[in-house]
Protein backbone atom coordinates (compact mmCIF):
# COMPACT_ATOMS: atom_id res chain seq x y z
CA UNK A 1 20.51 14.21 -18.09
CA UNK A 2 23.73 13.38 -16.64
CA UNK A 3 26.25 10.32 -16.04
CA UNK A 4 28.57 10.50 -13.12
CA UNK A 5 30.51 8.09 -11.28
CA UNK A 6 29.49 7.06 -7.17
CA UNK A 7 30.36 4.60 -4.90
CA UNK A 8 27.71 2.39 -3.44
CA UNK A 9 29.27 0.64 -0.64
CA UNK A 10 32.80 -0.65 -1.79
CA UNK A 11 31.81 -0.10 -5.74
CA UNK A 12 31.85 2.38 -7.90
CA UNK A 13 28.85 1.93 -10.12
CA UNK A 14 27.90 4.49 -12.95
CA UNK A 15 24.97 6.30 -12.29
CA UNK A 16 22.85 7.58 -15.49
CA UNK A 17 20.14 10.17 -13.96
CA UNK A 18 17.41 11.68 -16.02
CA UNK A 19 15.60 15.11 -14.13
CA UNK A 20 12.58 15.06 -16.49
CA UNK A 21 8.95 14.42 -14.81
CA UNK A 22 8.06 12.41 -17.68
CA UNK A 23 10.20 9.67 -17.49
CA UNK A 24 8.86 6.37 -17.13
CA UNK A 25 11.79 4.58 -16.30
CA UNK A 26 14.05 3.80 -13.01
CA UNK A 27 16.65 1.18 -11.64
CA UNK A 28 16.85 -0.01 -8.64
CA UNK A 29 20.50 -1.13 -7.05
CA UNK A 30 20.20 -4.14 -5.05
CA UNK A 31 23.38 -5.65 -2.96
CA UNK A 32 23.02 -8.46 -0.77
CA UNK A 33 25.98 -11.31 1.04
CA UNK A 34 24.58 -13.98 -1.04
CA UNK A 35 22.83 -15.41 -4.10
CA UNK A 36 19.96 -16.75 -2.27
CA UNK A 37 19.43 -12.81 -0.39
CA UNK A 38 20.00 -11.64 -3.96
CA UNK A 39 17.48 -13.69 -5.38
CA UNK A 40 14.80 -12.92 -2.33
CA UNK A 41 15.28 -9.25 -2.87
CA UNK A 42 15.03 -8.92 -6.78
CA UNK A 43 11.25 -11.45 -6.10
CA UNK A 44 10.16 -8.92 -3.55
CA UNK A 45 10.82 -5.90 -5.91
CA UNK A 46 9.36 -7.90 -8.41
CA UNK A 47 5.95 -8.16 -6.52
CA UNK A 48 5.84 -4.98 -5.05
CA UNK A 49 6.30 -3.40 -8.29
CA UNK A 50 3.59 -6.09 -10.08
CA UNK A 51 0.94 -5.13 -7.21
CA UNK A 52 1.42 -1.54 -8.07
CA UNK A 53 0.83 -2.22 -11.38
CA UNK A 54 -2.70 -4.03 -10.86
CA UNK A 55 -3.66 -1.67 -8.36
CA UNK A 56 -3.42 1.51 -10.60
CA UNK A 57 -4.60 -0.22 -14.20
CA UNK A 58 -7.32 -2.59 -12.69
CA UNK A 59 -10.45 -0.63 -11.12
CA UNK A 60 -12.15 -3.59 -9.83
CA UNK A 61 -9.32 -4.41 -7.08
CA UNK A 62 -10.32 -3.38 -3.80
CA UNK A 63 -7.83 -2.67 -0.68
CA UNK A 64 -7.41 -5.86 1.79
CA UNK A 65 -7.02 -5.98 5.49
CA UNK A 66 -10.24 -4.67 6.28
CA UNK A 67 -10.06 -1.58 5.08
CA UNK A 68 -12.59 -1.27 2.76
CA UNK A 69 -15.05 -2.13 6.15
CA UNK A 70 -13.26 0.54 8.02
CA UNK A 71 -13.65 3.42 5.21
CA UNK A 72 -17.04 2.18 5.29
CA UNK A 73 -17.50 2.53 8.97
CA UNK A 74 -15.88 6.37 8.74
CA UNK A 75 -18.78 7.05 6.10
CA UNK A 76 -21.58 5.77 7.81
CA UNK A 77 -20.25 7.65 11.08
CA UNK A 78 -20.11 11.08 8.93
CA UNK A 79 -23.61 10.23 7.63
CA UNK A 80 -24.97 9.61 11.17
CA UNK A 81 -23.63 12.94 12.17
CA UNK A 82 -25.78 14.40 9.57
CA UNK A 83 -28.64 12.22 10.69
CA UNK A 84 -31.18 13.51 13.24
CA UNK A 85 -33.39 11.78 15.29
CA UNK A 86 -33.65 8.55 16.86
CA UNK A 87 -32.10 7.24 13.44
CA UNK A 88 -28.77 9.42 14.55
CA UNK A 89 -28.22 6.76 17.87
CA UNK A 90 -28.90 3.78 15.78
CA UNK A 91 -26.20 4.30 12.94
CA UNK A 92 -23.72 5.10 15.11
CA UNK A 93 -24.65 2.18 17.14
CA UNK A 94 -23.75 -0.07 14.12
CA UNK A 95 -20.82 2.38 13.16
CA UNK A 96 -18.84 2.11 16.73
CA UNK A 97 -20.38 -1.92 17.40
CA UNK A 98 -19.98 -4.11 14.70
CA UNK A 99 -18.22 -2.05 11.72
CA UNK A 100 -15.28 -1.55 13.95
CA UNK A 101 -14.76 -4.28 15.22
CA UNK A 102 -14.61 -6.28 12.57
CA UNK A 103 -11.00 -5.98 11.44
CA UNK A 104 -10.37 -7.70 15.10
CA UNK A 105 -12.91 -10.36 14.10
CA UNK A 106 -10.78 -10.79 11.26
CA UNK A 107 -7.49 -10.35 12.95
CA UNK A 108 -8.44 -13.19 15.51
CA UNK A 109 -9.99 -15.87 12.99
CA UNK A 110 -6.19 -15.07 10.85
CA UNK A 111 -4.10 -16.18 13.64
């Protein structure tokens, strides 16, 4: 652990670090021309670190923006490679048709 003084900018801030791997803690220095910027940045922080949050403690959240349908897509087109046969055409059919093309489906009904 150490405590040193460094300028950010114009100020000279004091600067506590810690070097272990376990520590659970960590600050974030914001700066910004105005109150209202100030404000924006500290809710932004605020959500990005509350969505990290969910995402690792809650199991049942799933990704957005199509991706679970385009893991989904990859899977099926690994497990059509394995297929043989007739069945082989078919799921990759799907796979390459309507799998991946649906973020764009999704993309176009957004906008």
């Amino acid at each position: 652990s150490s405590v040193s003084l460094e300028e950010v900018g114009d100020t000279t801030v004091v600067v506590f670090k810690q070097d272990r791997d376990e520590t659970a803690m960590s600050t974030i220095i914001i700066r910004g021309s105005t109150d209202n910027i100030m404000d924006d940045i500290e809710r932004a922080i605020d959500d990005g670190v509350n969505s990290v949050k969910v995402l690792t403690r809650d199991q049942r959240c799933l990704p957005g923006a199509a991706a679970t349908e385009i893991e989904l897509a990859k899977q099926l087109m690994i497990f059509g490679e394995q297929t043989s046969g007739m069945e082989q055409y078919a799921i990759k059919k799907f796979c390459g048709g309507v799998l991946k093309s649906s973020p764009k489906y999704w993309q176009r009904t957004r906008d």
